[in-house]
Protein backbone atom coordinates (compact mmCIF):
# COMPACT_ATOMS: atom_id res chain seq x y z
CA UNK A 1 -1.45 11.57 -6.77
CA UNK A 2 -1.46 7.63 -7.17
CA UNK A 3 0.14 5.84 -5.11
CA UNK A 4 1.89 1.87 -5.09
CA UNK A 5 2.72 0.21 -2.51
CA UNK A 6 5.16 -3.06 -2.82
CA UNK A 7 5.55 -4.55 0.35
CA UNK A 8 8.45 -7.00 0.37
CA UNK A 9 9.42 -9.81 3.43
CA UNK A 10 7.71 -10.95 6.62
CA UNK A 11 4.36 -10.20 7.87
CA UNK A 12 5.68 -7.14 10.43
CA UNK A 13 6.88 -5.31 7.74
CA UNK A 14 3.21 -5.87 6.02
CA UNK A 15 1.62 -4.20 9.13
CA UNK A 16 4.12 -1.56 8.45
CA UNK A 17 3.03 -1.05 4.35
CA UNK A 18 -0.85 -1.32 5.59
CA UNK A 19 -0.29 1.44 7.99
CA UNK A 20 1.57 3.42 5.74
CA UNK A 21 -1.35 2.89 3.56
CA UNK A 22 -3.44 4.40 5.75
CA UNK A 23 -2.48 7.47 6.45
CA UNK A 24 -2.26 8.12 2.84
CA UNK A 25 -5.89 7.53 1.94
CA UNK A 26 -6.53 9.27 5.14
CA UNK A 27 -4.63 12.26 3.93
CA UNK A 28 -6.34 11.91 0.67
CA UNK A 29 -3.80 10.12 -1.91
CA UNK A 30 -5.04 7.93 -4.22
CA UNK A 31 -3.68 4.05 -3.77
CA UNK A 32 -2.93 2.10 -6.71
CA UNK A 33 -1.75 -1.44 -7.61
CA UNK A 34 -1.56 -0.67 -11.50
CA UNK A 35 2.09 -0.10 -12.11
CA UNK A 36 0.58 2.23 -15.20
CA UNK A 37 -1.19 4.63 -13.00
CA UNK A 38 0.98 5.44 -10.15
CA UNK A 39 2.76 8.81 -10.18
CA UNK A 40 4.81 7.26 -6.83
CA UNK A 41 5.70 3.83 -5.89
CA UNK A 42 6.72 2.89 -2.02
CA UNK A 43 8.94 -0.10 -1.85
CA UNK A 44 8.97 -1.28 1.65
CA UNK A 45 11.98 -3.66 1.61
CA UNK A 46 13.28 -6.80 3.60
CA UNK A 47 17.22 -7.16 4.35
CA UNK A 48 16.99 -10.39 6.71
CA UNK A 49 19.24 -12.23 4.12
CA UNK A 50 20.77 -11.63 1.34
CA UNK A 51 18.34 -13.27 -0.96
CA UNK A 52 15.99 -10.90 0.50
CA UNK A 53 18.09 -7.57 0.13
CA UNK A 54 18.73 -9.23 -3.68
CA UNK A 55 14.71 -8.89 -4.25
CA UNK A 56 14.31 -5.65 -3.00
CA UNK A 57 17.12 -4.04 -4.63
CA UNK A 58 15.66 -5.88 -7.88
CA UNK A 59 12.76 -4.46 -7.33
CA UNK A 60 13.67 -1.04 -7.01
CA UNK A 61 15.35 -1.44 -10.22
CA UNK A 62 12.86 -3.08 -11.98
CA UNK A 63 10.33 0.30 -10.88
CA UNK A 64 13.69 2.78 -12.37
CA UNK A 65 12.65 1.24 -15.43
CA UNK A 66 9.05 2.42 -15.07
CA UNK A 67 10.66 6.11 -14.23
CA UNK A 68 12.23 5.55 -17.37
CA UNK A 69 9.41 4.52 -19.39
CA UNK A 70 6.02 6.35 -18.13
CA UNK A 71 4.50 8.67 -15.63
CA UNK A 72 5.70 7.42 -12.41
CA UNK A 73 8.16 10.20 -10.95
CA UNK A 74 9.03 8.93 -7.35
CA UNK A 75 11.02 5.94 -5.81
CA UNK A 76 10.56 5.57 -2.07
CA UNK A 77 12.50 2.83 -0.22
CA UNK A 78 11.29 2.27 3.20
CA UNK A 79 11.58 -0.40 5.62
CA UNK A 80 15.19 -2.63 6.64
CA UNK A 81 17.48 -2.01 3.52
CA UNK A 82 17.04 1.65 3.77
CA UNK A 83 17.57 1.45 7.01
CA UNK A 84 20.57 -0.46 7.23
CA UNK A 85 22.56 1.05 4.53
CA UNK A 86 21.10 4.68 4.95
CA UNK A 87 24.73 6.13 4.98
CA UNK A 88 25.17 4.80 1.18
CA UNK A 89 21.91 3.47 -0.65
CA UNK A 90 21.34 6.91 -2.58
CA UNK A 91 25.05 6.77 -3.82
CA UNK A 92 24.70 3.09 -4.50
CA UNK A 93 21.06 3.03 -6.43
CA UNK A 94 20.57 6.94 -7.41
CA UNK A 95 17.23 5.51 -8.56
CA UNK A 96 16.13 6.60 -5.51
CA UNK A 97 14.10 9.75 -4.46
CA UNK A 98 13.29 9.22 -1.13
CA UNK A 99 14.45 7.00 1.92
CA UNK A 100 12.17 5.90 5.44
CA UNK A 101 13.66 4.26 8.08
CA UNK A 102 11.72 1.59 10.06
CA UNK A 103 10.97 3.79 12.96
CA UNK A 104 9.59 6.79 10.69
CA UNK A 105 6.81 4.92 8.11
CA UNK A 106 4.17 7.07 10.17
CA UNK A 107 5.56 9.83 8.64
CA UNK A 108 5.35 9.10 5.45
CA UNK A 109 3.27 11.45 3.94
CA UNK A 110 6.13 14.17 4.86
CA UNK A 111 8.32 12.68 2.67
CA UNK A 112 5.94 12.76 -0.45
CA UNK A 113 5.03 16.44 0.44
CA UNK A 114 8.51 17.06 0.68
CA UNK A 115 9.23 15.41 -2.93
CA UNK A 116 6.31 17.39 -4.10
CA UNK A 117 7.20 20.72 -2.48
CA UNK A 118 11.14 20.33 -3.94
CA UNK A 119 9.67 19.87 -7.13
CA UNK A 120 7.79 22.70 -7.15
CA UNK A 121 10.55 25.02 -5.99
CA UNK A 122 12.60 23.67 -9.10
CA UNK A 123 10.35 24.93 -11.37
CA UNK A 124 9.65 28.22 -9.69
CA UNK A 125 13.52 28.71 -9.65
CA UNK A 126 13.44 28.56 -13.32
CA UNK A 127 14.28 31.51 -15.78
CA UNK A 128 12.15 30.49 -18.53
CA UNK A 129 9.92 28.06 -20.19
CA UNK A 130 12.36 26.66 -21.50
CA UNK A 131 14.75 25.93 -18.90
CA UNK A 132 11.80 24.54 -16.79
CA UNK A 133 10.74 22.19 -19.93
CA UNK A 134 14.21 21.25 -19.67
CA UNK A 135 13.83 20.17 -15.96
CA UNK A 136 10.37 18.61 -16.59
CA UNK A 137 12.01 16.09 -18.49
CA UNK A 138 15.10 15.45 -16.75
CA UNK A 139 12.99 12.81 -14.50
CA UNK A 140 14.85 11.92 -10.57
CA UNK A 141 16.90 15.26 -11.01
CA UNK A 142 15.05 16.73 -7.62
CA UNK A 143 16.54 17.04 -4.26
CA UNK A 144 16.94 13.80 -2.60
CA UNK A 145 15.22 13.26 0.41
CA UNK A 146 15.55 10.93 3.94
CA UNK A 147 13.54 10.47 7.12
CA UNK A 148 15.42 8.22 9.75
CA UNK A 149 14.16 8.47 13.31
CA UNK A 150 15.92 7.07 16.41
CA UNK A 151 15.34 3.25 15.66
CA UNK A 152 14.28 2.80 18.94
CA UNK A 153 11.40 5.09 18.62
CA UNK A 154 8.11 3.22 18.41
CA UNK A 155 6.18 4.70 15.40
CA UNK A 156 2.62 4.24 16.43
CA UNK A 157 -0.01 5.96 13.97
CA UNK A 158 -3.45 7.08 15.20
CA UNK A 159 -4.46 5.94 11.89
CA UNK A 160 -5.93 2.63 11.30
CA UNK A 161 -4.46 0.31 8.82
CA UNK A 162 -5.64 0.28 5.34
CA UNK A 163 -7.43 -2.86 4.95
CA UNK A 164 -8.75 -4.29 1.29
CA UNK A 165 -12.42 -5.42 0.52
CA UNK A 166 -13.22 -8.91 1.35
CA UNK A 167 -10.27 -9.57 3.50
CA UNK A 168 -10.61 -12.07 6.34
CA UNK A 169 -7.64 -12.69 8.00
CA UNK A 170 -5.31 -9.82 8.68
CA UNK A 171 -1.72 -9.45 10.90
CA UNK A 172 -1.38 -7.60 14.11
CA UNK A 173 2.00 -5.93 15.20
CA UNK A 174 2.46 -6.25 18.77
CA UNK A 175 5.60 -5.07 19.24
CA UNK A 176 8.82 -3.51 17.42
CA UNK A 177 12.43 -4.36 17.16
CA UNK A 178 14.18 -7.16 19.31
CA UNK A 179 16.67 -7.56 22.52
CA UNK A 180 18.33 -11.00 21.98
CA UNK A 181 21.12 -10.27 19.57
CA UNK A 182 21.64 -13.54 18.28
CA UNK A 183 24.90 -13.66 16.14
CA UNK A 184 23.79 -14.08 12.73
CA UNK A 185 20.82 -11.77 13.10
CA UNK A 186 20.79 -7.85 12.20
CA UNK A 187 16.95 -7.39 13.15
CA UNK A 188 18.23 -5.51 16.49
CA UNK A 189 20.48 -2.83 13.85
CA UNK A 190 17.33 -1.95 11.90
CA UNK A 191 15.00 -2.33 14.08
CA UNK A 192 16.09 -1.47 17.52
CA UNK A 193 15.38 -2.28 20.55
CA UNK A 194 12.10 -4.28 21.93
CA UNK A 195 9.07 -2.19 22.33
CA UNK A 196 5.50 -3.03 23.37
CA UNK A 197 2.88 -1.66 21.51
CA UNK A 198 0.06 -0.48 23.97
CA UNK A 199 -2.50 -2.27 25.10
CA UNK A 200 -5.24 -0.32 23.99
CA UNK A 201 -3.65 1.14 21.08
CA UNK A 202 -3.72 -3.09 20.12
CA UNK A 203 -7.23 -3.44 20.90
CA UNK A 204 -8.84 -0.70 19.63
CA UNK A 205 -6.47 -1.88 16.12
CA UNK A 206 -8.11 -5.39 16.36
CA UNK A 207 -11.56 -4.11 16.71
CA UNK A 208 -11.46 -2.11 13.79
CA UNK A 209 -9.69 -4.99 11.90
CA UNK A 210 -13.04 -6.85 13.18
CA UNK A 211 -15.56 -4.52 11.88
CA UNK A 212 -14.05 -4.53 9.07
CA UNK A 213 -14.34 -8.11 8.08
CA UNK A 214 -11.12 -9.44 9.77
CA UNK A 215 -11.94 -13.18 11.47
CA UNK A 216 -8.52 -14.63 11.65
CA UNK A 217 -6.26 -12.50 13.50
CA UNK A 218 -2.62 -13.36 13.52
CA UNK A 219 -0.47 -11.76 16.56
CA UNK A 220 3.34 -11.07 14.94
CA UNK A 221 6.30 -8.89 16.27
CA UNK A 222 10.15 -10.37 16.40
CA UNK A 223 8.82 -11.98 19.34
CA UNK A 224 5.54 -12.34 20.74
CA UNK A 225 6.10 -13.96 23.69
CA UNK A 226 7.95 -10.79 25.61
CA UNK A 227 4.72 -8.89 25.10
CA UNK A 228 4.51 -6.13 27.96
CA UNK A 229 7.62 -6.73 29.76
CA UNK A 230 9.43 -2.95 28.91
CA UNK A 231 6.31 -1.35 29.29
CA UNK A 232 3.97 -3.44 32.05
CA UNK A 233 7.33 -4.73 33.74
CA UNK A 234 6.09 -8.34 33.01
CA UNK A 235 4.90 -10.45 30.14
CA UNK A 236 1.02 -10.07 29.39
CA UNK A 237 1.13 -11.40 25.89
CA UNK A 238 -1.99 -14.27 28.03
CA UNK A 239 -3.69 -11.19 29.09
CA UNK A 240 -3.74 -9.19 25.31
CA UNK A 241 -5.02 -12.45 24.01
CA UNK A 242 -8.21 -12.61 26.99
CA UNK A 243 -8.93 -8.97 25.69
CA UNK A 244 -8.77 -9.56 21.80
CA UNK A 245 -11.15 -13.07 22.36
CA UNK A 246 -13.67 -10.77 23.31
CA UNK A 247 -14.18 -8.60 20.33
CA UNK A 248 -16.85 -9.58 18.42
CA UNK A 249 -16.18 -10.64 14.86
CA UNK A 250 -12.60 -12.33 15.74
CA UNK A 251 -12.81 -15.78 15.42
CA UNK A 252 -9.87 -17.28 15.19
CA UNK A 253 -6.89 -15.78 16.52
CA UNK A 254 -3.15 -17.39 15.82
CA UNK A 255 0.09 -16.28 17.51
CA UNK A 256 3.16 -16.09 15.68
CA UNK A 257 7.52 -16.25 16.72
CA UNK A 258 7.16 -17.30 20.14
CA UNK A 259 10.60 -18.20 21.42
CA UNK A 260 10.80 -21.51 23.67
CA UNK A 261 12.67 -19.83 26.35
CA UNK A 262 9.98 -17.19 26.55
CA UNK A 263 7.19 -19.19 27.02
CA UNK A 264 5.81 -19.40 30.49
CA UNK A 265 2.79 -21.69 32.37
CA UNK A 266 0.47 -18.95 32.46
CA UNK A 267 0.22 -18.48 28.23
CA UNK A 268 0.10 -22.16 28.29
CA UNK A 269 -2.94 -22.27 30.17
CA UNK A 270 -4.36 -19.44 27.94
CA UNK A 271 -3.98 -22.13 25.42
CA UNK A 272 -5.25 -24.55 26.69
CA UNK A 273 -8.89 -22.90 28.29
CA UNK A 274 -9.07 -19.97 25.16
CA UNK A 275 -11.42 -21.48 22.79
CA UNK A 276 -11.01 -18.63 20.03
CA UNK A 277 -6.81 -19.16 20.71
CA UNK A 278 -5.91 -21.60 17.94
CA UNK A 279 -4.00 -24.53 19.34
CA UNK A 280 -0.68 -23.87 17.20
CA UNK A 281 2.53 -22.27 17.91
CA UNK A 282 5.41 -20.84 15.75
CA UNK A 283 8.11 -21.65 17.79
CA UNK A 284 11.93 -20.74 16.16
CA UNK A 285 14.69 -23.45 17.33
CA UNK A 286 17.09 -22.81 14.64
CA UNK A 287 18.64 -25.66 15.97
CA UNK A 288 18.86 -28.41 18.62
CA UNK A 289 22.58 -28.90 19.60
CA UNK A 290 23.83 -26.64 22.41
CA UNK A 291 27.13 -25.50 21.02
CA UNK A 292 25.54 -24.49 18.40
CA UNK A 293 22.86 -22.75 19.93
CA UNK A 294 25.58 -21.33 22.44
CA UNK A 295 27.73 -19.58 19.20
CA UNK A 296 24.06 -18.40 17.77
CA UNK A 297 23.43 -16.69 21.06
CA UNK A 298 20.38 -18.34 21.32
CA UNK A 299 19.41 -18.28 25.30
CA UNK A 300 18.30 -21.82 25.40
CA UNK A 301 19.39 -25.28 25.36
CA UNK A 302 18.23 -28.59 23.92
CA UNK A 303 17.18 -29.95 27.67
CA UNK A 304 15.03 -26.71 28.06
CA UNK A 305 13.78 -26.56 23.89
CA UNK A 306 12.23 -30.34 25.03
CA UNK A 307 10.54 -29.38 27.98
CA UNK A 308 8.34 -26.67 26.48
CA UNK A 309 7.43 -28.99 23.93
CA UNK A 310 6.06 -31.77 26.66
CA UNK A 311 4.54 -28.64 28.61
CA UNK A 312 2.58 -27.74 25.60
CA UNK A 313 1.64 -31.38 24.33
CA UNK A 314 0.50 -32.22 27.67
CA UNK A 315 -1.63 -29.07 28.41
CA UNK A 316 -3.02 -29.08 25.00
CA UNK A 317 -2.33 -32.84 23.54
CA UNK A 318 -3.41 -31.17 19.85
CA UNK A 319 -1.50 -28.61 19.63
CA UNK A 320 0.51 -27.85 16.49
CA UNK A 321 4.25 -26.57 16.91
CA UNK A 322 6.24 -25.07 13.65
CA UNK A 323 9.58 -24.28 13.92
CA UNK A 324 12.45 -22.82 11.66
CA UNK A 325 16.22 -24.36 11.86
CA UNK A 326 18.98 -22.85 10.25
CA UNK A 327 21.50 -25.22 8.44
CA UNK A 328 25.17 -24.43 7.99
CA UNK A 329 25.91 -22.20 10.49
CA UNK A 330 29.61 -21.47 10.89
CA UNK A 331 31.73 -24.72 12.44
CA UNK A 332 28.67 -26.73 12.64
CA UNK A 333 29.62 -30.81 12.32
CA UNK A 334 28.32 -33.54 10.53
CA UNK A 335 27.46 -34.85 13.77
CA UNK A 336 25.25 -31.82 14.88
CA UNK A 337 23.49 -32.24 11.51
CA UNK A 338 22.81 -36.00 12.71
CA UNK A 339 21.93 -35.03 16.25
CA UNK A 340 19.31 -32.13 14.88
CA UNK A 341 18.10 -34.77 12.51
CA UNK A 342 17.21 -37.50 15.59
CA UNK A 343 15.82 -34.90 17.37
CA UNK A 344 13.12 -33.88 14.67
CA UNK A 345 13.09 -37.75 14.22
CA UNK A 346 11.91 -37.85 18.18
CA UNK A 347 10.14 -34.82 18.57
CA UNK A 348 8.24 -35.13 15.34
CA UNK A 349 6.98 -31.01 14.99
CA UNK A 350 4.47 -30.73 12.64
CA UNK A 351 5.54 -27.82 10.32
CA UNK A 352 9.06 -27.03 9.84
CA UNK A 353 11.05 -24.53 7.74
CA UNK A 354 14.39 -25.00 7.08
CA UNK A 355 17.00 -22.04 5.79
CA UNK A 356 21.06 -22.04 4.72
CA UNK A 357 22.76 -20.25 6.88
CA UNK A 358 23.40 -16.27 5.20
CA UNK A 359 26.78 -14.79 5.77
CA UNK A 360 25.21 -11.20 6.93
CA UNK A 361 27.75 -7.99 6.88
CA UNK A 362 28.01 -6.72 10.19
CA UNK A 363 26.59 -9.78 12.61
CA UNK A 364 29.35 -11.47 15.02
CA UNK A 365 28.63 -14.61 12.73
CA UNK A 366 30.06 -12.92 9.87
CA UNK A 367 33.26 -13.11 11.05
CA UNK A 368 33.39 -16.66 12.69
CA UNK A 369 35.83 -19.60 12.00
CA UNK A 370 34.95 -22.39 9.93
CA UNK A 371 32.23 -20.73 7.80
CA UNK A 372 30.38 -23.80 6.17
CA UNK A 373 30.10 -24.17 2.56
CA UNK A 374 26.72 -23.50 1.09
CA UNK A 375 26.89 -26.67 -1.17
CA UNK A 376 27.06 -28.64 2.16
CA UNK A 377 24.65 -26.02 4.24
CA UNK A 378 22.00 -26.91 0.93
CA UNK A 379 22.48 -30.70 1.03
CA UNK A 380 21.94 -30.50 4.86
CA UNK A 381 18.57 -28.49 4.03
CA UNK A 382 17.45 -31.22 1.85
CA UNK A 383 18.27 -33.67 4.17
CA UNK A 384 16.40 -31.94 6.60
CA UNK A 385 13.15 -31.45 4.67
CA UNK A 386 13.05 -35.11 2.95
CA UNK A 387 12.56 -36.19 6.74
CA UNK A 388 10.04 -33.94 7.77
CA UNK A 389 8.02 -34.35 4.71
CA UNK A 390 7.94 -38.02 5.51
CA UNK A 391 6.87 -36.62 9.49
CA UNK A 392 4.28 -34.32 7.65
CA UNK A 393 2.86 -37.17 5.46
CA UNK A 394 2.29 -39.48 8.56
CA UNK A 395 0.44 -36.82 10.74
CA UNK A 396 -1.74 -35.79 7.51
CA UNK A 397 -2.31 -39.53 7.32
CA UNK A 398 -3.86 -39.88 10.81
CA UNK A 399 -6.08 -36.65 10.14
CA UNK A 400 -7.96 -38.77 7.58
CA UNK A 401 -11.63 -40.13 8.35
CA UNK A 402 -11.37 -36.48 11.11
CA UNK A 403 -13.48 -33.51 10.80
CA UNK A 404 -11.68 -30.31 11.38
CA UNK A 405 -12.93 -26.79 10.70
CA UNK A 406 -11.44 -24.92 7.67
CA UNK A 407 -11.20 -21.36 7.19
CA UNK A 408 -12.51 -20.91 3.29
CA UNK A 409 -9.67 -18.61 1.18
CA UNK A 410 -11.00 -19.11 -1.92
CA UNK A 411 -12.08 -21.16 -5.02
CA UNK A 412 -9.86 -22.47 -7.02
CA UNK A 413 -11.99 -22.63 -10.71
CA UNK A 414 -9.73 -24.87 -12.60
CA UNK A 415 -10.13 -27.95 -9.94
CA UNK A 416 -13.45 -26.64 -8.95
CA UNK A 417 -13.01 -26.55 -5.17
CA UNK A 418 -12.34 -24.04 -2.55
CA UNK A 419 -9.07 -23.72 -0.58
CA UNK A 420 -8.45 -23.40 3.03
CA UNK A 421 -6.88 -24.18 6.17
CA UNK A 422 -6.97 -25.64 9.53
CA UNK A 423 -5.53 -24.53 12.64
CA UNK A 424 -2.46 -26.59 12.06
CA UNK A 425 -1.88 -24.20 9.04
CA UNK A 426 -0.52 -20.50 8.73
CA UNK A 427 -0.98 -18.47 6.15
CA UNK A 428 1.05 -18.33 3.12
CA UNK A 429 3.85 -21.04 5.10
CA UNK A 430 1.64 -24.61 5.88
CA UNK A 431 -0.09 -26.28 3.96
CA UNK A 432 -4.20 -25.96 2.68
CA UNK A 433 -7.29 -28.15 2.77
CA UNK A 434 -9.01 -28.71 -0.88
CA UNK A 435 -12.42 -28.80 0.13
CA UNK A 436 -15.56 -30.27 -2.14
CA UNK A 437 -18.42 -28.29 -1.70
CA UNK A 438 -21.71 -28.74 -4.05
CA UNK A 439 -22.97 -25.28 -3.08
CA UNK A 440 -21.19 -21.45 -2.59
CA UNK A 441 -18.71 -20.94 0.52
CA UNK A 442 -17.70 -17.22 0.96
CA UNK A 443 -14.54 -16.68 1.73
CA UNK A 444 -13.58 -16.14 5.33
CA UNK A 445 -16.50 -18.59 6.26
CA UNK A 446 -15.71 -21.64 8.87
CA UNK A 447 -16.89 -24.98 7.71
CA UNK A 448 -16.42 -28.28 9.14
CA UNK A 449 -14.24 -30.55 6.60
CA UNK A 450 -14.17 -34.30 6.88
CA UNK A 451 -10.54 -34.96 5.26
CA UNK A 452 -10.50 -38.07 2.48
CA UNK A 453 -7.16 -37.87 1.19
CA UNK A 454 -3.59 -36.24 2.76
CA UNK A 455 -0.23 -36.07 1.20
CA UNK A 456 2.78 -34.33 2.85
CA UNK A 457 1.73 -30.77 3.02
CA UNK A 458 -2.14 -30.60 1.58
CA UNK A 459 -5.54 -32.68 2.05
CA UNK A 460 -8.62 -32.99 0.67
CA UNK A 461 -11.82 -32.74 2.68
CA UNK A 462 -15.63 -32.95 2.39
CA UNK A 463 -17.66 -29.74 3.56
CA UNK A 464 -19.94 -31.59 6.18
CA UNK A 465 -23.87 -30.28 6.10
CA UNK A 466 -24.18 -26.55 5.91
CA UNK A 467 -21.17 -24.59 6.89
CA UNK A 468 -21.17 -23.63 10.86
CA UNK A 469 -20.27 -20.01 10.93
């Protein structure tokens, strides 16, 4: 059997389609990304917000129509939007064969035996050729079928992830689910409680990710920086990153959703001696204003949000902070729009994302007063990212005439350069480097870039001698 995988949203729930990957080439199913050749297709879909629950119930619909039309015979939601409406989503898009909750994608490979083995007892249970002709062609008209574990079971798979040829930078799940409950959030309903993925079980992931060509390794869970405290009884997110320095083949190695109030001196001073731990941090605010940040049930304040920032700009003077804000949020003022505004003005971050507030069904937010309107939450956006791209385009600026080293993603043909990044830059959210280059870089490969030119998210660069690594 061929099989698709579509893996919608955030980088967790990619760990969670490459592991699911894996144990089905391990068990011997074929994996596909021709939409032609599959006989099943595994949709492993994002409900954060509503424009995410919009694309992955699109997409589901949009593979009904390949039911329709060829030789693929399953649909298998997995992930968040199964998970959260698993009471209704086979009544509300019969397209549908098969459901897996977030805690049950290691068992994934039950379901498709299951949808196999249902199948086959259709058949059998027919009188005659013609009645099972008659069910041959009467496609999705099989036994439904649904695996949703506890949500607060960890689903750990003795199965390394599947990861594709030439790859060089790949995401590592340390943990599952989430404790803080903020009020517009529904993470904590579909994914459960906070769980620590095992030391070892991490390591032994991350040296296999190595061997396998991996050299930028990017530490993700709904928050990093809480790392061992359910299952160590404190938080050793400094010590997992000692350990994963040391395997040989990791490079570069970039930690993801670290909440301010989380972050404590002795991760700091991991960043500051670690010479494989990039100097960046994705650090989620969501806002500045502490009423605000009170009705979010965010467990910080403004006061505390600007310490951590001096802490880590005076251990590690380069270091580069993203953040994410949320606009819009329900009885929010003109004034705190102002206020957040100075304080990006003063604290000048160097990446920021900026969202509109999503009215999410079930979330204490859902159901506040003064819900904002989303002309007003968009304008505020706007406002928001016209000021950081002028923040952006002054700290490009000053990286002109400076070397930096530049992981190598690709070429781009058309311009006839290659494309990268420096450690300022995530994947696939920052910006890149365009980088001149009169002979071949492979991609993956570290060179050291002298930047010419910046504008408010990209530069251009000069590969300087031979490339270093």
């Amino acid at each position: 059997m061929n099989i698709m995988m579509v893996s919608l949203g955030c980088d967790k729930n990619l760990c969670d389609s490459e592991t699911m990957m894996g144990i089905l080439r391990k068990n011997n199913y074929d994996l596909t990304n021709e939409e032609a050749e599959a006989d099943a297709v595994i949709i492993n879909t994002c409900t954060f917000i509503r424009d995410a629950m919009e694309e992955s119930i699109n997409t589901i619909l949009e593979m009904a129509k390949l039911k329709e039309e060829g030789r693929l015979k399953y649909i298998i939601a997995a992930g968040c939007l199964a998970e959260r409406y698993k009471n209704e989503i086979f009544d509300e898009i019969p397209e549908i064969d098969a459901c897996v909750g977030t805690a049950s994608f290691d068992r994934i490979v039950e379901v498709i035996k299951e949808l196999e083995r249902n199948d086959n007892q259709a058949l059998n249970d027919s009188e005659s050729e013609a009645l099972r002709a008659d069910k041959e062609d009467k496609k999705g008209e099989h036994k439904k079928v649904a695996i949703f574990d506890n949500i607060d079971k960890l689903a750990v798979s003795d199965t390394h992830k599947a990861i594709a040829s030439g790859t060089f930078m790949g995401y590592l799940k340390i943990a599952e689910g989430c404790d803080k409950h903020c009020t517009y959030c529904v993470i904590p309903k579909v994914r459960g409680r906070y769980r620590s993925v095992p030391m070892d079980k991490l390591i032994d992931e991350a040296s296999y990710m190595a061997e396998n060509g991996i050299r930028e390794l990017i530490l993700v869970a709904q928050e990093t920086t809480c790392y061992g405290k359910d299952i160590y009884g404190k938080k050793c997110l400094h010590e997992l990153i000692s350990k994963l320095a040391k395997i040989d083949g990791i490079e570069w190695i970039r930690v993801m959703y670290c909440y301010p109030e989380e972050i404590y001196d002795e991760l700091i001073e991991v960043f500051a001696n670690e010479p494989k731990l990039l100097h960046y941090i994705d650090m989620p605010l969501q806002h500045s204003e502490d009423d605000i940040l009170r009705r979010m049930g965010r467990k910080t304040d403004k006061k505390s949000i600007i310490e951590v920032i001096e802490k880590l700009r005076a251990k590690v003077p380069d270091i580069a902070i993203r953040t994410s804000l949320i606009t819009g949020f329900p009885g929010e003022t003109e004034e705190e729009h102002e206020s957040l505004m100075e304080f990006l003005d003063e604290m000048e971050l160097d990446r920021v994302g900026v969202f509109t507030y999503s009215r999410e069904e079930g979330t204490p937010a859902a159901e506040f007063d003064e819900q904002i309107d989303e002309e007003l939450a968009e304008k505020w956006r706007d406002e928001i990212m016209e000021l950081q791209q002028e923040i952006s385009a002054d700290k490009n600026e000053a990286m002109m005439g400076q070397t930096y080293k530049v992981i190598i993603e690709g070429y781009a043909a058309d311009d006839d350069v290659y494309v990268g990044r420096t450690y300022k830059d995530a994947p696939g959210v920052d910006g890149l480097v365009f980088v001149n280059c009169d002979y071949e870089l492979m991609s993956g490969s570290i060179v050291d870039v002298k930047i010419k030119e910046a504008g408010p998210y990209d530069l251009i660069g000069d590969v300087e001698d031979e490339f270093t690594e």
